[in-house]
C-alpha atoms as a PDB file:
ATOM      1  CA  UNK A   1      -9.313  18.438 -31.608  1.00  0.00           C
ATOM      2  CA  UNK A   2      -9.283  22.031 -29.566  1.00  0.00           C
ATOM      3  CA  UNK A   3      -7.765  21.720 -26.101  1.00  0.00           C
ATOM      4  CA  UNK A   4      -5.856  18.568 -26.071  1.00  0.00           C
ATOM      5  CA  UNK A   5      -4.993  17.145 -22.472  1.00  0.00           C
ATOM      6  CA  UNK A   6      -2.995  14.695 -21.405  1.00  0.00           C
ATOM      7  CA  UNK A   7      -4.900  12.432 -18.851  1.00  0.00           C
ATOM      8  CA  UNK A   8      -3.171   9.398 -17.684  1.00  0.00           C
ATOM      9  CA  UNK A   9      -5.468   7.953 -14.647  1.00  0.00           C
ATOM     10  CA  UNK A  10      -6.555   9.189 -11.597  1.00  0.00           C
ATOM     11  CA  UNK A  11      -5.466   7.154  -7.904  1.00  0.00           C
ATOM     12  CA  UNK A  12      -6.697   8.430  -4.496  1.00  0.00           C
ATOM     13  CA  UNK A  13      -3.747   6.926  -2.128  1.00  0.00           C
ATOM     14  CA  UNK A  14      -3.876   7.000   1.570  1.00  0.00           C
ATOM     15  CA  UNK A  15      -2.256   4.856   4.957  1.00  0.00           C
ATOM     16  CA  UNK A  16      -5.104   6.278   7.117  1.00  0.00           C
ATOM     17  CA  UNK A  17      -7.944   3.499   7.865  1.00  0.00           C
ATOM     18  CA  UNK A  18     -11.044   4.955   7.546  1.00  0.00           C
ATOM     19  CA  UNK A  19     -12.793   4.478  10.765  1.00  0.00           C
ATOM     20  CA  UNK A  20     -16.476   4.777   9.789  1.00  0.00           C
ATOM     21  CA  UNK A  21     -19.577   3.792  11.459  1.00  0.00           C
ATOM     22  CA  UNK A  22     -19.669   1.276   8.661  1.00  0.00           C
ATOM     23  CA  UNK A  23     -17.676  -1.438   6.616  1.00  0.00           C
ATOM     24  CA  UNK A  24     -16.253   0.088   3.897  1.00  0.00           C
ATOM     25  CA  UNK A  25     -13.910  -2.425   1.811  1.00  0.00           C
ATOM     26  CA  UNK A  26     -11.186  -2.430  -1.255  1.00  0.00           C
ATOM     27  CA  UNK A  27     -10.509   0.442  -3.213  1.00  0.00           C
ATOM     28  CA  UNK A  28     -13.079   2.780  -1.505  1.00  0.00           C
ATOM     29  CA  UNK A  29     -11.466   1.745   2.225  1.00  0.00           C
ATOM     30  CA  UNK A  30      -8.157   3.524   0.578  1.00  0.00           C
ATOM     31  CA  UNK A  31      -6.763  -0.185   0.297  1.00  0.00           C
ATOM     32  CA  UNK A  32      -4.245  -0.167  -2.680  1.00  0.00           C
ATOM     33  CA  UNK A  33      -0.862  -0.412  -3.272  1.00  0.00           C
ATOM     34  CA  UNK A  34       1.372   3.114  -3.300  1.00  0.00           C
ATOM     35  CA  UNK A  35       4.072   1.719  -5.712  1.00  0.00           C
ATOM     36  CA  UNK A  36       2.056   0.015  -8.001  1.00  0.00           C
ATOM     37  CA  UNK A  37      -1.880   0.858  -7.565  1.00  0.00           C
ATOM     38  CA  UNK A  38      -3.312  -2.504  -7.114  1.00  0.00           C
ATOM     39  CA  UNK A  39      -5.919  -3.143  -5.243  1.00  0.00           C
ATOM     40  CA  UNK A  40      -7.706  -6.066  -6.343  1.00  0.00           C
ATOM     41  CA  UNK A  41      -5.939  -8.662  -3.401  1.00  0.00           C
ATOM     42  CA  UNK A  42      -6.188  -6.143  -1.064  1.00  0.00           C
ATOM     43  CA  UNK A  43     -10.022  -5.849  -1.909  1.00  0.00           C
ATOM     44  CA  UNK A  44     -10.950  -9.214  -1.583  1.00  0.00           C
ATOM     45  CA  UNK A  45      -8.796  -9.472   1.476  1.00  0.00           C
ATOM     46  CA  UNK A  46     -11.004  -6.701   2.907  1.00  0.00           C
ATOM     47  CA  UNK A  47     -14.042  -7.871   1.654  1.00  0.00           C
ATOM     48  CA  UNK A  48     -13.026 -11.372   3.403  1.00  0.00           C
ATOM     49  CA  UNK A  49     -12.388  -9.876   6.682  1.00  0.00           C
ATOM     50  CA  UNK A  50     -15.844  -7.550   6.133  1.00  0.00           C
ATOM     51  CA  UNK A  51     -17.665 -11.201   5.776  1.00  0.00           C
ATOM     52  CA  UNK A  52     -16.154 -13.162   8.456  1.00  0.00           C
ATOM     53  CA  UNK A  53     -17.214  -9.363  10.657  1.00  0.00           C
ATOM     54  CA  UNK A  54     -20.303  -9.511   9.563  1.00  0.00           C
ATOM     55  CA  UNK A  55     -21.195 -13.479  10.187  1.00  0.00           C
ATOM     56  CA  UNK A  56     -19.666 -13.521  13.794  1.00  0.00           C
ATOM     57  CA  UNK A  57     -22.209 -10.614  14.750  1.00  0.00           C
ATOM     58  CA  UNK A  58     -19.141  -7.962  15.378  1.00  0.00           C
ATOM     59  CA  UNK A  59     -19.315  -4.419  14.802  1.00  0.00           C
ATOM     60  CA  UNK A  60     -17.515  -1.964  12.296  1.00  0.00           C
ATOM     61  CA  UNK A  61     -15.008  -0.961  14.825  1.00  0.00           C
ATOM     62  CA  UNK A  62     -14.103  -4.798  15.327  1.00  0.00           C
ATOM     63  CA  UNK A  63     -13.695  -4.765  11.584  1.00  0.00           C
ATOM     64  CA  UNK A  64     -11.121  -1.963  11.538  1.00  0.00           C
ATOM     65  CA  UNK A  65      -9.303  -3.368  14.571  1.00  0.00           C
ATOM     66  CA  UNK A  66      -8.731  -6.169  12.076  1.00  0.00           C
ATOM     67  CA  UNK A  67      -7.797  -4.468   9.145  1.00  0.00           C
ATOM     68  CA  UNK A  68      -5.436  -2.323  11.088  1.00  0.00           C
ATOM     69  CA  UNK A  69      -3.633  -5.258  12.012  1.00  0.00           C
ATOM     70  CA  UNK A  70      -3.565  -6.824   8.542  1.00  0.00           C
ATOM     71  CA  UNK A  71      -2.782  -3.914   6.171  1.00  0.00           C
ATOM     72  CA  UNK A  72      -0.876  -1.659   8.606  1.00  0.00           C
ATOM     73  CA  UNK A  73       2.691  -3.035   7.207  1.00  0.00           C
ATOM     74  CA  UNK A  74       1.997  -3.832   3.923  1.00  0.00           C
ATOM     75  CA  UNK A  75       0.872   0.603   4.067  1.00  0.00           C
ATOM     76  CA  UNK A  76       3.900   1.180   5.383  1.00  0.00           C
ATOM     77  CA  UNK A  77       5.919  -1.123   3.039  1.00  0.00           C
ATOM     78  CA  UNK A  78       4.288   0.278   0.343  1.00  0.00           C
ATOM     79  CA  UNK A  79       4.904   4.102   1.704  1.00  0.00           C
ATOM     80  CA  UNK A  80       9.365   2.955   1.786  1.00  0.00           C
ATOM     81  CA  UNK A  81       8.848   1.270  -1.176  1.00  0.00           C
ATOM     82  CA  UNK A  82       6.978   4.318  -3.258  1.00  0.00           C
ATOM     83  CA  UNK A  83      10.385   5.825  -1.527  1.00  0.00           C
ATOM     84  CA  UNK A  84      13.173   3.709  -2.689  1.00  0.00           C
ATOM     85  CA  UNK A  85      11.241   3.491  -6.413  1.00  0.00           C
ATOM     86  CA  UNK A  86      11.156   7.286  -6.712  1.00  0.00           C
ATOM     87  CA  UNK A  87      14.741   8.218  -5.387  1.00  0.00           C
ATOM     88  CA  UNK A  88      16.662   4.758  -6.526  1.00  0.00           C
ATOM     89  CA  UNK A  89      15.250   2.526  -9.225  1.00  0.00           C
ATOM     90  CA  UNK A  90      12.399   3.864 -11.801  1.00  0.00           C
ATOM     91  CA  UNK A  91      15.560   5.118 -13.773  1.00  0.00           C
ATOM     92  CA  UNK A  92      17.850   1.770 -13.034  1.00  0.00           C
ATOM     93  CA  UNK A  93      15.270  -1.382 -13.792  1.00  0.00           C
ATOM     94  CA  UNK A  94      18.374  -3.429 -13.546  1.00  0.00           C
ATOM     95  CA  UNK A  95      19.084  -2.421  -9.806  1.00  0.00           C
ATOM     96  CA  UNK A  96      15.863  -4.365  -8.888  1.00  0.00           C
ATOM     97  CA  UNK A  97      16.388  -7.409 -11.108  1.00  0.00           C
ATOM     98  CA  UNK A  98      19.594  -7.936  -9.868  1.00  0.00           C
ATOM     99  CA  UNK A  99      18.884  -8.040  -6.611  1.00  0.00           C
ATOM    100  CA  UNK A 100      15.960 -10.743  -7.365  1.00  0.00           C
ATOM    101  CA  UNK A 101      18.284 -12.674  -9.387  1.00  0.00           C
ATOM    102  CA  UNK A 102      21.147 -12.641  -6.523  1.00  0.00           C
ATOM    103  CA  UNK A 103      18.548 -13.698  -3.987  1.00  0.00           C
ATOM    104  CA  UNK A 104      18.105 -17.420  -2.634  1.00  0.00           C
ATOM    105  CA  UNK A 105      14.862 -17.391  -3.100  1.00  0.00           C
ATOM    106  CA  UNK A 106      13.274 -14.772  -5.609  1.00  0.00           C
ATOM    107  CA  UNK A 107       9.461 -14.962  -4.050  1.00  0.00           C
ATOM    108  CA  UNK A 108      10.311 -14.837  -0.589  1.00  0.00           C
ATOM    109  CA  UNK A 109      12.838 -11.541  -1.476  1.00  0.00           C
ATOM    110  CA  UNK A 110      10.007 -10.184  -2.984  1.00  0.00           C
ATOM    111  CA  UNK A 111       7.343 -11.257  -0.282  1.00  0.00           C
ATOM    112  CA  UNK A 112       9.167  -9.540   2.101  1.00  0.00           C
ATOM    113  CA  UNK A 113       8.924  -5.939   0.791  1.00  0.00           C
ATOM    114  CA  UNK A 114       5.153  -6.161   1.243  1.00  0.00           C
ATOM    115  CA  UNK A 115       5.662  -7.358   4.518  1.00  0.00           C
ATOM    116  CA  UNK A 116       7.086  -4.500   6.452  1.00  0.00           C
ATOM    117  CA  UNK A 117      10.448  -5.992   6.523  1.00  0.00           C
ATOM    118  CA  UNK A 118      13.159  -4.481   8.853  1.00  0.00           C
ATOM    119  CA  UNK A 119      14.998  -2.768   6.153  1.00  0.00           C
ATOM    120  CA  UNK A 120      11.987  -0.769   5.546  1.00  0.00           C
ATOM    121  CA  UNK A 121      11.088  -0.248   9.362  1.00  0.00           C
ATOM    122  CA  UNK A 122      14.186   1.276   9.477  1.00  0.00           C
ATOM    123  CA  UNK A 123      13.533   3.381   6.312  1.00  0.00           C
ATOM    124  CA  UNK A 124       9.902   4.649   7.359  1.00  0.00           C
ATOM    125  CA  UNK A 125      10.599   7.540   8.821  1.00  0.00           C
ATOM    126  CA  UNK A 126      12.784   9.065   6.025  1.00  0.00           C
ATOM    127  CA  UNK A 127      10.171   7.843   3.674  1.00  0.00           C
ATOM    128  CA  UNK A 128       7.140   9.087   5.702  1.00  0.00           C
ATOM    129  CA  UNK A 129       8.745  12.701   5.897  1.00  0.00           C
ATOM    130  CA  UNK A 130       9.472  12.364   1.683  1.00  0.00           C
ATOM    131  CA  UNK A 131       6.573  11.401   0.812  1.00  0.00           C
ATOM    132  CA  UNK A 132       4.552  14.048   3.057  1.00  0.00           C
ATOM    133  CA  UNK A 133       6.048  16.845   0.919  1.00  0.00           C
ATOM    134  CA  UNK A 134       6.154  15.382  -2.260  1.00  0.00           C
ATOM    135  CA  UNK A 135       2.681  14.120  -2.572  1.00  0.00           C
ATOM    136  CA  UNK A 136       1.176  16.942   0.101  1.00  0.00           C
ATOM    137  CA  UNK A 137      -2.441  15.744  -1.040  1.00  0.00           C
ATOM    138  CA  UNK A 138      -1.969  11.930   0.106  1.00  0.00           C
ATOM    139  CA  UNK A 139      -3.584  11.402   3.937  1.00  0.00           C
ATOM    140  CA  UNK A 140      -0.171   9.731   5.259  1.00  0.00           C
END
């Protein structure tokens, strides 16, 4: 094979809601995960919200009033913890489980980082500014 590349995926990442004059949902809204990419939940959360929108006879802008409520932290969770992954633990796995393992209660621990918690409100800005100029081509 001539001209070998390496290709690993392709992710389109953003924390601006798209205010259309239409319901856009999921993936195509810009509605996944920075850390980890999914989008599935966060699809059929939209999609939920789009429904319930569309059978009570409100508009699109209604619509992204909602969504801007709902997925506004979990952006900016996922925007600290993009952060702390890059600078702290994709080279230390044992950092993270450690920290579940020494928690009370693992799933709320871990609930709480998608959650906007206030560790990571107070974190935002430093994150915000590193991710600006690291990934230049992400709408933050």
């Amino acid at each position: 094979m001539e001209d070998q590349q390496k290709f690993a995926g392709y992710g389109s990442f953003s924390n601006k809601i798209r205010n259309e004059n239409k319901i856009v949902i999921g993936e195509r809204a810009g509605f996944q995960d920075l850390l980890w990419g999914f989008g599935i939940r966060n699809a059929i959360k939209s999609g939920f919200i789009a429904a319930n929108n569309i059978l009570e006879g409100n508009d699109s802008e209604n619509y992204y009033k909602t969504v801007e409520k709902y997925f506004r932290p979990k952006f900016n969770a996922g925007i600290v913890n993009r952060f702390i992954w890059e600078k702290f633990a994709s080279s230390n796995y044992s950092l993270i489980l450690n920290r579940i393992y020494k928690s009370k209660d693992p799933l709320k621990y871990l609930y709480s980082f998608h959650n906007f918690n206030l560790f990571q409100k107070v974190t935002y800005p430093l994150a915000l500014f590193y991710m600006k100029h690291r990934y230049s081509n992400l709408k933050l």
